[in-house]
PDB file of N, CA and C in Angstrom:
ATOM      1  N   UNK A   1     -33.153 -17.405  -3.032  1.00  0.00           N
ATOM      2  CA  UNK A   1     -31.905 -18.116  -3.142  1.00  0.00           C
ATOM      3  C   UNK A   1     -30.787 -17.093  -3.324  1.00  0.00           C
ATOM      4  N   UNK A   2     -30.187 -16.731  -2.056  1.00  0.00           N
ATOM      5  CA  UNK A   2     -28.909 -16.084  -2.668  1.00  0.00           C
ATOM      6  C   UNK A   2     -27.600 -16.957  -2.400  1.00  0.00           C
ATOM      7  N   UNK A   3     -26.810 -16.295  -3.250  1.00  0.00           N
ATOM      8  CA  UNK A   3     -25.714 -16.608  -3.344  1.00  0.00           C
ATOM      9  C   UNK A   3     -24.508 -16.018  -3.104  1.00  0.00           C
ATOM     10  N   UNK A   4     -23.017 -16.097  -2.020  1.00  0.00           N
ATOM     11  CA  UNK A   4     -22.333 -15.432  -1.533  1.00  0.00           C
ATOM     12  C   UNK A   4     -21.417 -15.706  -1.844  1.00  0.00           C
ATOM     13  N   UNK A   5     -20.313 -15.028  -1.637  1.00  0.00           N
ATOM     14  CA  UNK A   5     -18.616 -15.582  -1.504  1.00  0.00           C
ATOM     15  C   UNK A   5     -18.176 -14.491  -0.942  1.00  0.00           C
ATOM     16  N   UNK A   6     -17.659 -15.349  -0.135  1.00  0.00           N
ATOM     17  CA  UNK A   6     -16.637 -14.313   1.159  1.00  0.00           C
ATOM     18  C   UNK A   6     -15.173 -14.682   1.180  1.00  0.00           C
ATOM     19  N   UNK A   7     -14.328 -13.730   1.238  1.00  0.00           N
ATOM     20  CA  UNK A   7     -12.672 -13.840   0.831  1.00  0.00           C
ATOM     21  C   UNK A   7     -12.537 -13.760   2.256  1.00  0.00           C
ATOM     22  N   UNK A   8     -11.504 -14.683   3.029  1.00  0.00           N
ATOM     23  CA  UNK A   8     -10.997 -14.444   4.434  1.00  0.00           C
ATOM     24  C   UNK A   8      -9.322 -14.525   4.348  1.00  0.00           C
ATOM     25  N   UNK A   9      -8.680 -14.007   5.492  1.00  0.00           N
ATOM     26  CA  UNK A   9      -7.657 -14.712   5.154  1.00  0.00           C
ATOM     27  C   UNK A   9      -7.703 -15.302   6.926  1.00  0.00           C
ATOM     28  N   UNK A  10      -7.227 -16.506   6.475  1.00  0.00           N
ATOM     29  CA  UNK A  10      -8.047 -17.366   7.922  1.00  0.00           C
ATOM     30  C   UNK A  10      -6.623 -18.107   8.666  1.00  0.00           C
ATOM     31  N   UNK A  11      -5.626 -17.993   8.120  1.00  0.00           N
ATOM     32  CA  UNK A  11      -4.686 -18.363   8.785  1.00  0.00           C
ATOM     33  C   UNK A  11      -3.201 -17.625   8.262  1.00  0.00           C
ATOM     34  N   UNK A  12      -2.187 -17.080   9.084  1.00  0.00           N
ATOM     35  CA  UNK A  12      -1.054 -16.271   9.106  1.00  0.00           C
ATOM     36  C   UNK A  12      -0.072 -16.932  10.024  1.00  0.00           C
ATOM     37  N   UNK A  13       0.901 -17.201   9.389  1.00  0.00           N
ATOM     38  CA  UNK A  13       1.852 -17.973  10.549  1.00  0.00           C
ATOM     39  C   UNK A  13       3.514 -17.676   9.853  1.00  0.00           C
ATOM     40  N   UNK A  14       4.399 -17.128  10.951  1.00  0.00           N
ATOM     41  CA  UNK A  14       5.649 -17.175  10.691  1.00  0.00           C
ATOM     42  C   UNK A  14       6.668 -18.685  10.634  1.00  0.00           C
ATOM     43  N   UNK A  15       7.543 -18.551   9.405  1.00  0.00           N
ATOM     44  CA  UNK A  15       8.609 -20.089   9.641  1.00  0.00           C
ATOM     45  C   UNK A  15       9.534 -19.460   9.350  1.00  0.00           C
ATOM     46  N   UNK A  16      10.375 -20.397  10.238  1.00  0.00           N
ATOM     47  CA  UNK A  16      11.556 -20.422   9.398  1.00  0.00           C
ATOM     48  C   UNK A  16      12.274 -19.315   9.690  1.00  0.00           C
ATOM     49  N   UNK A  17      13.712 -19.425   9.728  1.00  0.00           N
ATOM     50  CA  UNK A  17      14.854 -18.657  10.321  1.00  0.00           C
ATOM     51  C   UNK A  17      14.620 -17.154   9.769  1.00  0.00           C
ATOM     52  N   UNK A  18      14.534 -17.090   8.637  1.00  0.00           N
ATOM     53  CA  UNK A  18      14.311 -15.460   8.178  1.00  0.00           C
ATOM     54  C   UNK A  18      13.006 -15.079   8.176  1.00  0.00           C
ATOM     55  N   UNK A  19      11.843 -15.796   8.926  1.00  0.00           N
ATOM     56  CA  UNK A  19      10.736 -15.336   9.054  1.00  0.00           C
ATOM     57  C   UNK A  19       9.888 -15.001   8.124  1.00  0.00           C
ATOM     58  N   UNK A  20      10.032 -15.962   7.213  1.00  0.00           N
ATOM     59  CA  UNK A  20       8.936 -15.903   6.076  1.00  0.00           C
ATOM     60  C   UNK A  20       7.534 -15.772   6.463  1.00  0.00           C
ATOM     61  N   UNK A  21       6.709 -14.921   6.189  1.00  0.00           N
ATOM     62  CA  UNK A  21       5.200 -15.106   6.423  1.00  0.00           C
ATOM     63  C   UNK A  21       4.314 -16.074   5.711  1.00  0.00           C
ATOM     64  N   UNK A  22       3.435 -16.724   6.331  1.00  0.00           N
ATOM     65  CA  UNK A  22       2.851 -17.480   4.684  1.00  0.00           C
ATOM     66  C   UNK A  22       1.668 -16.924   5.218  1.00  0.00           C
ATOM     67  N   UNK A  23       0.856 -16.748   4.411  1.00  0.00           N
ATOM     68  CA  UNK A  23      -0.944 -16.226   4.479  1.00  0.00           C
ATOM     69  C   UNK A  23      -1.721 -17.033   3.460  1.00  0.00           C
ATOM     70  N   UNK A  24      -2.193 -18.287   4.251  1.00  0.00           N
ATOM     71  CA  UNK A  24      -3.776 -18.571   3.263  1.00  0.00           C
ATOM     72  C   UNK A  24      -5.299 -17.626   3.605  1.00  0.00           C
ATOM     73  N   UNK A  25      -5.713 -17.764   2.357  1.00  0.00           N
ATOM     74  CA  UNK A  25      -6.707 -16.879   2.018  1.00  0.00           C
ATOM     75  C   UNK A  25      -7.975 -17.941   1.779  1.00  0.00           C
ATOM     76  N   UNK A  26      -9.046 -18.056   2.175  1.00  0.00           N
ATOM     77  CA  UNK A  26     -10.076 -18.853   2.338  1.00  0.00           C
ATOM     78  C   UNK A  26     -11.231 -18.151   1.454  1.00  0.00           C
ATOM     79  N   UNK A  27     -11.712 -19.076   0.195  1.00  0.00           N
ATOM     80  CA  UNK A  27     -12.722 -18.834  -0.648  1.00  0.00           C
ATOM     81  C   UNK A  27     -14.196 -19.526  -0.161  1.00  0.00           C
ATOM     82  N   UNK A  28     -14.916 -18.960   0.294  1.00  0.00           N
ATOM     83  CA  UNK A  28     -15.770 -19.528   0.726  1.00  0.00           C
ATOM     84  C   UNK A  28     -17.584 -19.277   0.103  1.00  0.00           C
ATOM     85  N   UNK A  29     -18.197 -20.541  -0.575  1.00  0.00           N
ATOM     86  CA  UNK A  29     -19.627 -19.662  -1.385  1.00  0.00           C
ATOM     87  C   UNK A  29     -20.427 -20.626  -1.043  1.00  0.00           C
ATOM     88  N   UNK A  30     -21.169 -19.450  -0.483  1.00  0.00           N
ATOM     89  CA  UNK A  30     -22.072 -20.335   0.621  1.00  0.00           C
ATOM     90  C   UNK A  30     -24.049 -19.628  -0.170  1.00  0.00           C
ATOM     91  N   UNK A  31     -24.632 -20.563  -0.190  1.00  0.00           N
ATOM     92  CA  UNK A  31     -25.984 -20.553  -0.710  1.00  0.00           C
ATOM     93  C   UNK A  31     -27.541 -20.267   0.708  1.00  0.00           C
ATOM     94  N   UNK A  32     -27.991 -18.894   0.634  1.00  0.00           N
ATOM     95  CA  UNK A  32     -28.798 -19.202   2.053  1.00  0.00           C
ATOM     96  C   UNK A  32     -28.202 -19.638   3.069  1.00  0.00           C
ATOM     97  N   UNK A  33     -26.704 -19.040   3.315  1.00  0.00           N
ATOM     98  CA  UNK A  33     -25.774 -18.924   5.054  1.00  0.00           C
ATOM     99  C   UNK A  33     -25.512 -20.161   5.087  1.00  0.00           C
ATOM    100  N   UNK A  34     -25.272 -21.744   3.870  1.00  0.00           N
ATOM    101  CA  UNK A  34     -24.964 -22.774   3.636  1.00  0.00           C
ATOM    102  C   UNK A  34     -24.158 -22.626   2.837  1.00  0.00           C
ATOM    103  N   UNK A  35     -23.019 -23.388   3.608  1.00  0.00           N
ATOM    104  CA  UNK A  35     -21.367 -23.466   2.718  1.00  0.00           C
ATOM    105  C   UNK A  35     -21.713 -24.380   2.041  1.00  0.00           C
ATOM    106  N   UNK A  36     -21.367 -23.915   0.904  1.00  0.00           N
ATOM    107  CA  UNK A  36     -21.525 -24.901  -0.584  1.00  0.00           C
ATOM    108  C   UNK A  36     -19.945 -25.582  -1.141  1.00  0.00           C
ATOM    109  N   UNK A  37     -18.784 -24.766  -0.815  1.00  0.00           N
ATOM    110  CA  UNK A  37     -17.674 -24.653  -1.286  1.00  0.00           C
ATOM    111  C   UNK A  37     -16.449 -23.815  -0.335  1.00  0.00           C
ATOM    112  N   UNK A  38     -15.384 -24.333  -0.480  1.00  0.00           N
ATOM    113  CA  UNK A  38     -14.173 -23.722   0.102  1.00  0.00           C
ATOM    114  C   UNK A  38     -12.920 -23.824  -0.656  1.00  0.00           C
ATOM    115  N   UNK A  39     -12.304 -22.952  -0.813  1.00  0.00           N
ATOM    116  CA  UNK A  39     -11.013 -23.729  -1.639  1.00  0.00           C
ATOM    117  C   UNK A  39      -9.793 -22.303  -1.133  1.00  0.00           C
ATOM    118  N   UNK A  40      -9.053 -22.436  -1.373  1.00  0.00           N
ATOM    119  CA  UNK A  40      -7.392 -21.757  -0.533  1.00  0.00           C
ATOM    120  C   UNK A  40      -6.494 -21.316  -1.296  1.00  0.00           C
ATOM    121  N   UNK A  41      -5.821 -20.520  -1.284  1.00  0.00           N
ATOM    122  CA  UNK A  41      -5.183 -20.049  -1.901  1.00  0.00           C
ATOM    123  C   UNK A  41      -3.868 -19.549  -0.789  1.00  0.00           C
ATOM    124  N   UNK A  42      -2.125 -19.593  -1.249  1.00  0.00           N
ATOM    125  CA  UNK A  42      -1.601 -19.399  -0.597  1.00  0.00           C
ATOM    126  C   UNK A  42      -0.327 -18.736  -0.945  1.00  0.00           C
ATOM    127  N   UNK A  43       0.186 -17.479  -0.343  1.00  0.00           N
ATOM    128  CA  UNK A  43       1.332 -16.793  -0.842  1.00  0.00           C
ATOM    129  C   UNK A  43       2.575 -16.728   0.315  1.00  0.00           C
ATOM    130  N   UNK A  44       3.379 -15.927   0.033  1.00  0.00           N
ATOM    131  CA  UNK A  44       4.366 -16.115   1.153  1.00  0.00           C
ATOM    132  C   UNK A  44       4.884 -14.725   0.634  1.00  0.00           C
ATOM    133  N   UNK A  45       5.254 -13.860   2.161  1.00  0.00           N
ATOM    134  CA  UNK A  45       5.925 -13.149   2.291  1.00  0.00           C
ATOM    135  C   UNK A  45       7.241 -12.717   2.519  1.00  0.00           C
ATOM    136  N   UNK A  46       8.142 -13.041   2.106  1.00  0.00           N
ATOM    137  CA  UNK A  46       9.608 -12.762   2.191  1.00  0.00           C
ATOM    138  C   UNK A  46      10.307 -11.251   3.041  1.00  0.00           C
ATOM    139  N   UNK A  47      10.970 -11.400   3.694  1.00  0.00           N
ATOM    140  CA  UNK A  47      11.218 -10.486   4.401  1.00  0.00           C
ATOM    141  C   UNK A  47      11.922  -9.209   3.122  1.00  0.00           C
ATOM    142  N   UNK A  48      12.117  -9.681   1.785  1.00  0.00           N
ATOM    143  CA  UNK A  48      12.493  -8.579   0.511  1.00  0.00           C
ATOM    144  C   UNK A  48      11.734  -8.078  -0.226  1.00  0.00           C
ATOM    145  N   UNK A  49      10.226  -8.814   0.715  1.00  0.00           N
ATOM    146  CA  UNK A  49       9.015  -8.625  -0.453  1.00  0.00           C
ATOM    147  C   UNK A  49       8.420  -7.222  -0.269  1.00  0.00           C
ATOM    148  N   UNK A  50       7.810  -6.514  -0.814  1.00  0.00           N
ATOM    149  CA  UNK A  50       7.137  -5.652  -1.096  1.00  0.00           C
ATOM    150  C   UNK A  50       5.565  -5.764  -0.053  1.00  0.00           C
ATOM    151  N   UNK A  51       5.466  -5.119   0.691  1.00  0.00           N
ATOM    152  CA  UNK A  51       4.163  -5.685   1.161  1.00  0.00           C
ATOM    153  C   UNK A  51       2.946  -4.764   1.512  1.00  0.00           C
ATOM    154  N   UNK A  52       3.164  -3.764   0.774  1.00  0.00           N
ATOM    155  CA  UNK A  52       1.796  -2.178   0.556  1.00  0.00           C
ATOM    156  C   UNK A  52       0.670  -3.069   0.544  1.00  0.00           C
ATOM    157  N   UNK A  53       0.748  -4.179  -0.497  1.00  0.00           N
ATOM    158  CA  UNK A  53      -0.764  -4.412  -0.880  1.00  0.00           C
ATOM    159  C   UNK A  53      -1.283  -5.533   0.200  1.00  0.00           C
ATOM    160  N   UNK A  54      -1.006  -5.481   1.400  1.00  0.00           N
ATOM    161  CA  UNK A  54      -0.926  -6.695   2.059  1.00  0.00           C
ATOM    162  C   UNK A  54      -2.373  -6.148   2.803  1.00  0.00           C
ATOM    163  N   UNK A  55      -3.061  -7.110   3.859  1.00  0.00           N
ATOM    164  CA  UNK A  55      -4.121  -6.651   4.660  1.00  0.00           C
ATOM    165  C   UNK A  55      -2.841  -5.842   6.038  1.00  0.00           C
ATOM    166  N   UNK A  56      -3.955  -5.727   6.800  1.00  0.00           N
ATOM    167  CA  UNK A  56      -3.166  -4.557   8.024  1.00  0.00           C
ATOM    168  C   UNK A  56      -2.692  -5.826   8.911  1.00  0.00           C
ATOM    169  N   UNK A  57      -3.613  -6.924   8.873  1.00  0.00           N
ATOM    170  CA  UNK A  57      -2.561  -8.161   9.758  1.00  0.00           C
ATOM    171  C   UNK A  57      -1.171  -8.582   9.157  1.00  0.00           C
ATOM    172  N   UNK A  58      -1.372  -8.646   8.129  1.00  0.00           N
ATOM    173  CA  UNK A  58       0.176  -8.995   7.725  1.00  0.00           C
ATOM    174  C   UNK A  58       1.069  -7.605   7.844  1.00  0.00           C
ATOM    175  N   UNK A  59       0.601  -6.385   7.302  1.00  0.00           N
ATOM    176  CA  UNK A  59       1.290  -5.624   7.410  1.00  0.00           C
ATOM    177  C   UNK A  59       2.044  -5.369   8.954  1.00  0.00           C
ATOM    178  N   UNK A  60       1.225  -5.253  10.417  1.00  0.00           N
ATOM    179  CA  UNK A  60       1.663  -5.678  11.327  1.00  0.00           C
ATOM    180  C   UNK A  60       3.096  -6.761  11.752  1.00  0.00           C
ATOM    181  N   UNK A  61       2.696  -7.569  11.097  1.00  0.00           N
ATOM    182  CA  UNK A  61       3.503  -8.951  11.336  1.00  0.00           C
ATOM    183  C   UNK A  61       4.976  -8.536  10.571  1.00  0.00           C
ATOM    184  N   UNK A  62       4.719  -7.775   9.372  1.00  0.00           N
ATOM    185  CA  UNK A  62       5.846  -7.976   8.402  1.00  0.00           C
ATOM    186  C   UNK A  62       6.491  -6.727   9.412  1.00  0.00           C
ATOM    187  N   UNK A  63       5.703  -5.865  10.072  1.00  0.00           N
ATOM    188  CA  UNK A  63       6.535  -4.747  11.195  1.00  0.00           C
ATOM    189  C   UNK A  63       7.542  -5.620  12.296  1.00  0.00           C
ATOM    190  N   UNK A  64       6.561  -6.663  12.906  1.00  0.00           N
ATOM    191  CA  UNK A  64       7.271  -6.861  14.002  1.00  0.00           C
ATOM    192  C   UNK A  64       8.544  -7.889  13.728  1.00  0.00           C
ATOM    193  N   UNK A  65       8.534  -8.520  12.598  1.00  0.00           N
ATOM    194  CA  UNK A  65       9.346  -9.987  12.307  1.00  0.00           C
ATOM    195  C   UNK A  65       9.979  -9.296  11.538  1.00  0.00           C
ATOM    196  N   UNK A  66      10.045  -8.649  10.084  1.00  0.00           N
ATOM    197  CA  UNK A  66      11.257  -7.991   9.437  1.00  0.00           C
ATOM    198  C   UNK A  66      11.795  -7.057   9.839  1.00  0.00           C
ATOM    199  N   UNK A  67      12.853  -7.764  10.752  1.00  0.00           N
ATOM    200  CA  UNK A  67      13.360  -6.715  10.804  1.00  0.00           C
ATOM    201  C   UNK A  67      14.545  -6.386  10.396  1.00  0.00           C
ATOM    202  N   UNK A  68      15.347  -5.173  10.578  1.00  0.00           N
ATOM    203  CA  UNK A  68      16.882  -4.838   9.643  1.00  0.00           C
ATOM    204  C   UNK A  68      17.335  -6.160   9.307  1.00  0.00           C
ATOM    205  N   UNK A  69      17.817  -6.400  10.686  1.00  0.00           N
ATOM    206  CA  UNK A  69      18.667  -8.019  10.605  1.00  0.00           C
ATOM    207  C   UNK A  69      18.241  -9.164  10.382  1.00  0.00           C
ATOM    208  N   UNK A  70      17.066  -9.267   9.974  1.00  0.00           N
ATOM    209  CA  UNK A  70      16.325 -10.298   9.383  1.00  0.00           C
ATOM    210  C   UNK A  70      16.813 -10.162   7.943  1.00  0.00           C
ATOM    211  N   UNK A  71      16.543  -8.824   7.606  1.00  0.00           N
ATOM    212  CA  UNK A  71      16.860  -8.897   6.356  1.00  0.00           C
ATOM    213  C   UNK A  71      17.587  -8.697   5.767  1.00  0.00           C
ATOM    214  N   UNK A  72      18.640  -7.746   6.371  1.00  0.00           N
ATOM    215  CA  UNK A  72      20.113  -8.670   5.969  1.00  0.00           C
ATOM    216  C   UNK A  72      20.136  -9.927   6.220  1.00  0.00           C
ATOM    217  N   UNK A  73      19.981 -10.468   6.771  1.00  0.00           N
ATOM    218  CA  UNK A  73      20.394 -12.059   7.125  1.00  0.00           C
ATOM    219  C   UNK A  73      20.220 -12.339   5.802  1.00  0.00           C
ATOM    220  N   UNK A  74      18.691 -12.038   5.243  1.00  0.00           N
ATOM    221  CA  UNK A  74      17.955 -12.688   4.171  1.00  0.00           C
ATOM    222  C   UNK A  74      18.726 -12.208   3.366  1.00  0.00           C
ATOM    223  N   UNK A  75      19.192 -11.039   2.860  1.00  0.00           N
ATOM    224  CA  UNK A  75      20.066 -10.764   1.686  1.00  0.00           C
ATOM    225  C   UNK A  75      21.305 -11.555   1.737  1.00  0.00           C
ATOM    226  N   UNK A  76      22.112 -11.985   2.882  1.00  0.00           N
ATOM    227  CA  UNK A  76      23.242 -12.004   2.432  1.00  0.00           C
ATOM    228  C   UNK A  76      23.426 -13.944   2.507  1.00  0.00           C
ATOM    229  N   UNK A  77      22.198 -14.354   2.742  1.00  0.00           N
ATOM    230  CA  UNK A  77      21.888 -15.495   2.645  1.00  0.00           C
ATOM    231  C   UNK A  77      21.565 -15.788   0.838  1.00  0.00           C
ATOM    232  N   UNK A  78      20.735 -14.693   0.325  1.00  0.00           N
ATOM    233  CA  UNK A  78      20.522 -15.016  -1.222  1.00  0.00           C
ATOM    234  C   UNK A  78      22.025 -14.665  -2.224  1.00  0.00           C
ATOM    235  N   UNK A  79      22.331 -13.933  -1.542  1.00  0.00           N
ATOM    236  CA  UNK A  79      23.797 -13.248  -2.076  1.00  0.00           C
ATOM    237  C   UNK A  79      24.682 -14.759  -2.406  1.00  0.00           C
ATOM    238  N   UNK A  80      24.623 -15.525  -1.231  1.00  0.00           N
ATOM    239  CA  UNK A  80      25.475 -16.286  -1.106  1.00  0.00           C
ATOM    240  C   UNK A  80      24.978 -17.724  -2.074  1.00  0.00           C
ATOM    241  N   UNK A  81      23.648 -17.516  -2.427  1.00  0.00           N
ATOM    242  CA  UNK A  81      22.740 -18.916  -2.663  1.00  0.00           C
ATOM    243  C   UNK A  81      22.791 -18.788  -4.428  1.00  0.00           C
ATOM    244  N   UNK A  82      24.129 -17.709  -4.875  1.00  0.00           N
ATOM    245  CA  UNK A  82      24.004 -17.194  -5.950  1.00  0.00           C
ATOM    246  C   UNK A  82      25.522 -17.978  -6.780  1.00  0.00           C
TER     247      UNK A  82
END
């Protein structure tokens, strides 16, 4: 009888005008290659966010979508939301 859990991140999708990233992360514990359980977890990337600790897919994404003028946009959008 073993017992597993595997971390995925199983879905990445851009919204929204300043290109927020969102990334769910998929918990999955599965008994003898039988899913027993799943449950999700979900963060969002902001084009001001910090993103070193990210996987290399997001890191990618946060290359091609943040960009300068994204994020000015995004700053001077929070500037203003102040």
């Amino acid at each position: 009888m073993a017992i597993t859990k595997e971390t995925v991140q199983d879905k990445i999708s851009v919204v929204g005008d300043f290109k927020h990233i969102e990334v769910r992360t998929a918990t999955v514990i599965k008994e003898d290659g039988v899913e027993l359980s799943r449950s999700y977890h979900r963060h969002v990337v902001a084009p001001n966010s910090d993103s070193t600790n990210e996987s290399a897919d997001v890191k990618a994404m946060v290359a091609q979508f943040h960009t300068d003028a994204v994020k000015k946009a995004y700053a001077d959008h929070l500037a203003k939301a102040k």
